[in-house]
Protein backbone atom coordinates (compact mmCIF):
# COMPACT_ATOMS: atom_id res chain seq x y z
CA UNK A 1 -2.25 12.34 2.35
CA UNK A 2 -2.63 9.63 4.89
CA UNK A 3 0.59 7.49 6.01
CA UNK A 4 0.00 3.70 5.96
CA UNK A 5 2.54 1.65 7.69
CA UNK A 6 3.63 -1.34 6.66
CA UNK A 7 3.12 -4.51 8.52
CA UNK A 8 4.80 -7.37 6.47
CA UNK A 9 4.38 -11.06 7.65
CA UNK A 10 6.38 -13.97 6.95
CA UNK A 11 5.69 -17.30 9.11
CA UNK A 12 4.27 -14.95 11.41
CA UNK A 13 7.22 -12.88 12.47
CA UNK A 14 6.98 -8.96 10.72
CA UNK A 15 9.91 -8.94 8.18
CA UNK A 16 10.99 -6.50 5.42
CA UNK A 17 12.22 -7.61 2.16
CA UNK A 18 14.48 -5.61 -0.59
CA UNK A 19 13.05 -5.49 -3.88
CA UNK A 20 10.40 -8.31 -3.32
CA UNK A 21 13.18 -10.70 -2.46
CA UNK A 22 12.67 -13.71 -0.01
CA UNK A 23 16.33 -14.03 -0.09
CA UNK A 24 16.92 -10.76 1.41
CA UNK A 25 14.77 -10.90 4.51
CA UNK A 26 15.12 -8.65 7.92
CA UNK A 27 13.40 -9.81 10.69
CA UNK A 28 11.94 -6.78 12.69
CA UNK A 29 9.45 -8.57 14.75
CA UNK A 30 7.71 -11.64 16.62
CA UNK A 31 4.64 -10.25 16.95
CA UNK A 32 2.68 -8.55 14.20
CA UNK A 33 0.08 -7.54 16.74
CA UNK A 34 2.44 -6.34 19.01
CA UNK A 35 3.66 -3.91 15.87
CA UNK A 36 0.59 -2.99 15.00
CA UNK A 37 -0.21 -1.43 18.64
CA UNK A 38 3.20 0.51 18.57
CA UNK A 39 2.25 2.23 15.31
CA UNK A 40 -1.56 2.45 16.20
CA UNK A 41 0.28 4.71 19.89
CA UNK A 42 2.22 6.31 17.09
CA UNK A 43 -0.63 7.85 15.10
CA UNK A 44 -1.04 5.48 12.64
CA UNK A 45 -4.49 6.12 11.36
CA UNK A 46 -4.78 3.02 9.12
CA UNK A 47 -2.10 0.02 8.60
CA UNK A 48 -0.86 -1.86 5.31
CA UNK A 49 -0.58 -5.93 5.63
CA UNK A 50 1.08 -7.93 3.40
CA UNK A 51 1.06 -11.96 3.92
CA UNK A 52 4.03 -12.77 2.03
CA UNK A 53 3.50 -16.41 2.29
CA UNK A 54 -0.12 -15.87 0.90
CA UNK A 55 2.09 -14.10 -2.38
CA UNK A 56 4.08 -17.02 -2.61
CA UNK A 57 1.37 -19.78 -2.26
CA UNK A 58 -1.42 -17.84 -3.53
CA UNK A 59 -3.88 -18.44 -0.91
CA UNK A 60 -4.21 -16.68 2.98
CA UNK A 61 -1.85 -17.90 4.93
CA UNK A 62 -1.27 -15.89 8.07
CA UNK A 63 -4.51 -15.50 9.45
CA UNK A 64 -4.14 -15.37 12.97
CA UNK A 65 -2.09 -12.94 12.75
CA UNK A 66 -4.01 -10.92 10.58
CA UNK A 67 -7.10 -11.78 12.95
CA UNK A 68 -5.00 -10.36 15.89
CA UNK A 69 -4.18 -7.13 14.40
CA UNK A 70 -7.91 -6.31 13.68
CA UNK A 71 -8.78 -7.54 16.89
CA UNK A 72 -6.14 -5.38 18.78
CA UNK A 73 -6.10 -2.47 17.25
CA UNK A 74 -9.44 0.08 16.30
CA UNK A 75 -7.89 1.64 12.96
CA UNK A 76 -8.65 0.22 9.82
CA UNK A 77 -6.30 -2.59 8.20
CA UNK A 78 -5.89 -3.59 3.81
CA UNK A 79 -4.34 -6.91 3.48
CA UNK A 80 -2.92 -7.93 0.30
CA UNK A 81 -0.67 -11.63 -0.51
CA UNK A 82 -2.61 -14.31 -1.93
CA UNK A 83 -5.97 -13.18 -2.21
CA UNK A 84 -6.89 -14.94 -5.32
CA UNK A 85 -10.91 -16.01 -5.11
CA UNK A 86 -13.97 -14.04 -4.16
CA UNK A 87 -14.33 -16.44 -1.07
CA UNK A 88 -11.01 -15.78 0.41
CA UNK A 89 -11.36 -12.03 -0.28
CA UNK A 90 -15.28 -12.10 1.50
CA UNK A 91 -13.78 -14.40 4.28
CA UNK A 92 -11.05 -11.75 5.30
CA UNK A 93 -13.58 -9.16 4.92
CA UNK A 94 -16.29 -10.51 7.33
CA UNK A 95 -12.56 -10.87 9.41
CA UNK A 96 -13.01 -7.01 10.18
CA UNK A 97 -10.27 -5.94 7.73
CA UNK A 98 -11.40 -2.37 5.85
CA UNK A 99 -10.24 -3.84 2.49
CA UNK A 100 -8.12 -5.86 0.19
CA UNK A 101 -5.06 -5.67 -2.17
CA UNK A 102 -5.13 -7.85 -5.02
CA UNK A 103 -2.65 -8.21 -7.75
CA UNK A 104 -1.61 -10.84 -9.65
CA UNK A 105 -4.89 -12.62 -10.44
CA UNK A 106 -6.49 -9.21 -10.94
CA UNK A 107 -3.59 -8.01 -13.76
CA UNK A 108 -4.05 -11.07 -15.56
CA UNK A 109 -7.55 -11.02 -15.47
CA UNK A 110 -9.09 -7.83 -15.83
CA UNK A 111 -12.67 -9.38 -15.95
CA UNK A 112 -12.19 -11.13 -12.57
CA UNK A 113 -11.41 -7.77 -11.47
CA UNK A 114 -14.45 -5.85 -12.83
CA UNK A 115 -16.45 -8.52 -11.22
CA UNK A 116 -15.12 -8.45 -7.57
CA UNK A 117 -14.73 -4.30 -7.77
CA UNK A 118 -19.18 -4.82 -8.40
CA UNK A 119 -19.18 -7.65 -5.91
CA UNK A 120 -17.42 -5.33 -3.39
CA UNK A 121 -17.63 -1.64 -4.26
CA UNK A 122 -14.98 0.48 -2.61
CA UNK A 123 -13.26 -2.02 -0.65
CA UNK A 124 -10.86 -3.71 -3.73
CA UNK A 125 -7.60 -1.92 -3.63
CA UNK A 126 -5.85 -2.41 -7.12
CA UNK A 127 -2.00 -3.46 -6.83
CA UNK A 128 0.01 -2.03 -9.23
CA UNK A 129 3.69 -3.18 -8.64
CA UNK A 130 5.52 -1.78 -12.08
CA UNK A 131 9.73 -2.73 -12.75
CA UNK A 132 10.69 0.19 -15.65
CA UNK A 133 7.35 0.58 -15.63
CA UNK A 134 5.95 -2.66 -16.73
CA UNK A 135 3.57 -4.73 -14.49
CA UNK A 136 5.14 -7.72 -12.73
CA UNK A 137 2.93 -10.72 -10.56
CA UNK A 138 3.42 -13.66 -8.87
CA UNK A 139 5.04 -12.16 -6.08
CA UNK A 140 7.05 -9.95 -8.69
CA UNK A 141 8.93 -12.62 -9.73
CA UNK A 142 7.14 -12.69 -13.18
CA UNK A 143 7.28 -9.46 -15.25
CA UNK A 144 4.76 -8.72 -18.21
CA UNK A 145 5.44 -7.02 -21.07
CA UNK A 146 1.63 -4.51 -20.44
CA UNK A 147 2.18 -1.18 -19.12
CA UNK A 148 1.27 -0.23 -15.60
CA UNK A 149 -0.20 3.21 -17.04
CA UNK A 150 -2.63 1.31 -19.82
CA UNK A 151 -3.44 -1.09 -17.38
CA UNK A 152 -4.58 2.10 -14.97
CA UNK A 153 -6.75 3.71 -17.70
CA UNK A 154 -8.47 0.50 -18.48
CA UNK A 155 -9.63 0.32 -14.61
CA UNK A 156 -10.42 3.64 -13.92
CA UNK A 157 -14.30 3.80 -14.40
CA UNK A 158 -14.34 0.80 -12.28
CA UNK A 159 -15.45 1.04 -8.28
CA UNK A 160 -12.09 0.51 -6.92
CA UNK A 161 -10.99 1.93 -3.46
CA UNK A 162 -7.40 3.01 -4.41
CA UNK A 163 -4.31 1.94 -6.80
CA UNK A 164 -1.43 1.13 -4.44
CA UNK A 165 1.59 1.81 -7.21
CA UNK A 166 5.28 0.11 -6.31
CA UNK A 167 8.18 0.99 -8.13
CA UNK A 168 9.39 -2.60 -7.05
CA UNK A 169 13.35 -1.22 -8.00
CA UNK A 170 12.79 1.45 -4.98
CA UNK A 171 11.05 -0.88 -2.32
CA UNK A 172 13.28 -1.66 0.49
CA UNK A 173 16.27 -0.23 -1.35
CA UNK A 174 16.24 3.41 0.87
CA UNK A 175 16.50 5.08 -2.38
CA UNK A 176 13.73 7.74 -2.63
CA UNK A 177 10.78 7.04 -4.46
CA UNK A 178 9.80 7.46 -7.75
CA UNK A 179 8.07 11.35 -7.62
CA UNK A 180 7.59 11.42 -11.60
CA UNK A 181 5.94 8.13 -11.81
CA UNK A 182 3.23 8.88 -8.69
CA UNK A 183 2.92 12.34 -10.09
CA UNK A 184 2.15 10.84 -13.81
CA UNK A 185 -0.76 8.44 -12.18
CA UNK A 186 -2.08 10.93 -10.37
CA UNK A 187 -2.82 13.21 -13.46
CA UNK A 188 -4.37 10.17 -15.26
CA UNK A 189 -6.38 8.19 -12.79
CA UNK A 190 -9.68 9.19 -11.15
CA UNK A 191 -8.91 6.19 -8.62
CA UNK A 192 -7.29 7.57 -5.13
CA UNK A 193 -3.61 6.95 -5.67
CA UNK A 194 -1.26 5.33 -2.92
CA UNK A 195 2.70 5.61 -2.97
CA UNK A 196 4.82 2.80 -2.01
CA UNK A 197 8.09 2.01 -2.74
CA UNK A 198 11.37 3.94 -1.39
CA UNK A 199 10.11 6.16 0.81
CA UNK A 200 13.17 7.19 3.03
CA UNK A 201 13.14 10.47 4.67
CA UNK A 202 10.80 13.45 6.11
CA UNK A 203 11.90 15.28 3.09
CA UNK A 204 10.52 12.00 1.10
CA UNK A 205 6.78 12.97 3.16
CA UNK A 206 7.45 16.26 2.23
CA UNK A 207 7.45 16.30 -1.63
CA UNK A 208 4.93 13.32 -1.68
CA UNK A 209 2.46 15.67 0.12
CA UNK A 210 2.60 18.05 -2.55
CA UNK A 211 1.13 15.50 -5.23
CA UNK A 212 -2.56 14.73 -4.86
CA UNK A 213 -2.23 11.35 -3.04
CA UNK A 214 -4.51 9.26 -1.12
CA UNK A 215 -1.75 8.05 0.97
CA UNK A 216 2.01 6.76 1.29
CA UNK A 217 3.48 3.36 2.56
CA UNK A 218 6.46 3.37 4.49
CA UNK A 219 8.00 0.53 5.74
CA UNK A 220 11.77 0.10 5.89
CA UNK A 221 12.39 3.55 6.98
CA UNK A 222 10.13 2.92 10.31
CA UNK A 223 11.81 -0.29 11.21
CA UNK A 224 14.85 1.64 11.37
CA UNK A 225 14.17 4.64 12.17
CA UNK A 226 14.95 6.53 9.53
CA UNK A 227 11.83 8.11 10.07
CA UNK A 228 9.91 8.91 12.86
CA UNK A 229 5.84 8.01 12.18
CA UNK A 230 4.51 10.80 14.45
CA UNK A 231 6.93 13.11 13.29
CA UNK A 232 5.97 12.74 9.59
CA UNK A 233 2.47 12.50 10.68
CA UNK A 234 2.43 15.84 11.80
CA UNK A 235 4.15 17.15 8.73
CA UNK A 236 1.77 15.99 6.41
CA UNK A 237 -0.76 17.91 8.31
CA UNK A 238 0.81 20.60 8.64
CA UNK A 239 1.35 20.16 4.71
CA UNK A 240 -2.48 19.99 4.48
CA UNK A 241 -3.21 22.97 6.97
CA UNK A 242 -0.73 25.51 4.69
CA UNK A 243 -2.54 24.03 1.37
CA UNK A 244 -5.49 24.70 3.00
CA UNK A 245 -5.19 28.74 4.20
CA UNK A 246 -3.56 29.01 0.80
CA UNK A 247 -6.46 28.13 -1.29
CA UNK A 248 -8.73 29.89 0.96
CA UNK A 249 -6.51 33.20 0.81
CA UNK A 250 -8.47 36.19 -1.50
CA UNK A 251 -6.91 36.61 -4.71
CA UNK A 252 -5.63 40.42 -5.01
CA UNK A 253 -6.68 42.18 -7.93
């Protein structure tokens, strides 16, 4: 399982929000970039962007800093917020970012979807951000009434990188995530799973890293150092090492 940390910009400062709300904003940051390099020295291995303006106005808005980040670090960025055509998603590609997060336009239509995941094979990460487990767009301030399970099996022949899945009432809140919901994708979808949403503690890293997930996004936690990023980065491979000898230990008998 690979630990993502979350870079979140709002009119180009790195903020956190609670539940998705603009309201509640924390201001952890000036400089994106300047972020991005501290968890890059950490161990990060690949970094999560989110241009929250781009959610709200449904086009790429903080492109310079996105630009910087690529430019000033040498891991591998996904951007999501606003990326609602095929040109903006090819222009941030040919930007040097690994991949991108859609969500809204890509829940509400599914053929749009299908037709960028062809267009760009592997490098469309499917959003899934679910409130008692519905889907919810537009920034999640619009909830549908479709299920974020159904909408999983209907995608999951489809050339898609990963499914980053929110529980949108854990994100931000310091709560714990929501194990039985990340354990229940993982059984049904063939698409690499990512957890986000709620992560809080090493214990948190712990029990995700016993579920067969691509990867985790923590956020809040890091800003306040609830959780140490090298630290947990060495526990999930140490989680990996122990599953490792364990399957490769003879049976007896």
């Amino acid at each position: 399982m690979q630990i993502l940390p979350a870079i979140d910009i709002r009119g180009g400062q790195c903020v956190r929000l609670r539940q998705g709300d603009y309201d509640q904003e924390t201001v952890f940051g000036s400089d994106p970039a300047a972020m991005a390099r501290r968890w890059m020295q950490q161990g990060a291995e690949f970094l999560h962007l989110v241009d929250l303006d781009g959610a709200r106005q449904g086009k790429p808005v903080n492109v310079d800093c996105v630009v910087r980040i690529v430019e000033e670090t040498n891991i591998p960025c996904q951007l999501g917020g606003g990326l609602r055509t095929e040109e903006d998603i090819a222009r941030v590609l040919q930007l040097g970012v690994a991949r991108v997060v859609v969500g809204s336009r890509a829940i509400r239509e599914p053929d749009w979807l299908e037709r960028i995941c062809q267009r760009f094979p592997k490098r469309i990460v499917l959003g899934v951000d679910a409130r008692d487990g519905r889907l919810s767009v537009e920034g999640w301030r619009e909830q549908t009434e479709e299920s974020a399970s159904e909408f999983v099996e209907r995608v999951d022949g489809w050339p898609l990188a990963a499914i980053v899945y929110t529980d949108i009432s854990r994100d931000g809140m310091l709560e714990g995530p929501n194990f039985a919901a990340y354990e229940a994708l993982c059984q049904t979808s063939k698409i690499p799973v990512i957890a986000s949403g709620g992560i809080t503690t090493l214990d948190d890293i712990r029990k995700l890293s016993r579920l067969p997930l691509a990867g985790c996004i923590i956020g809040r936690a890091l800003y306040e150092g609830r959780i140490a990023l090298a630290e947990a980065i060495r526990l999930v491979r140490s989680s990996t090492n122990e599953g490792a000898t364990t399957r490769a230990e003879p049976q007896v008998g």
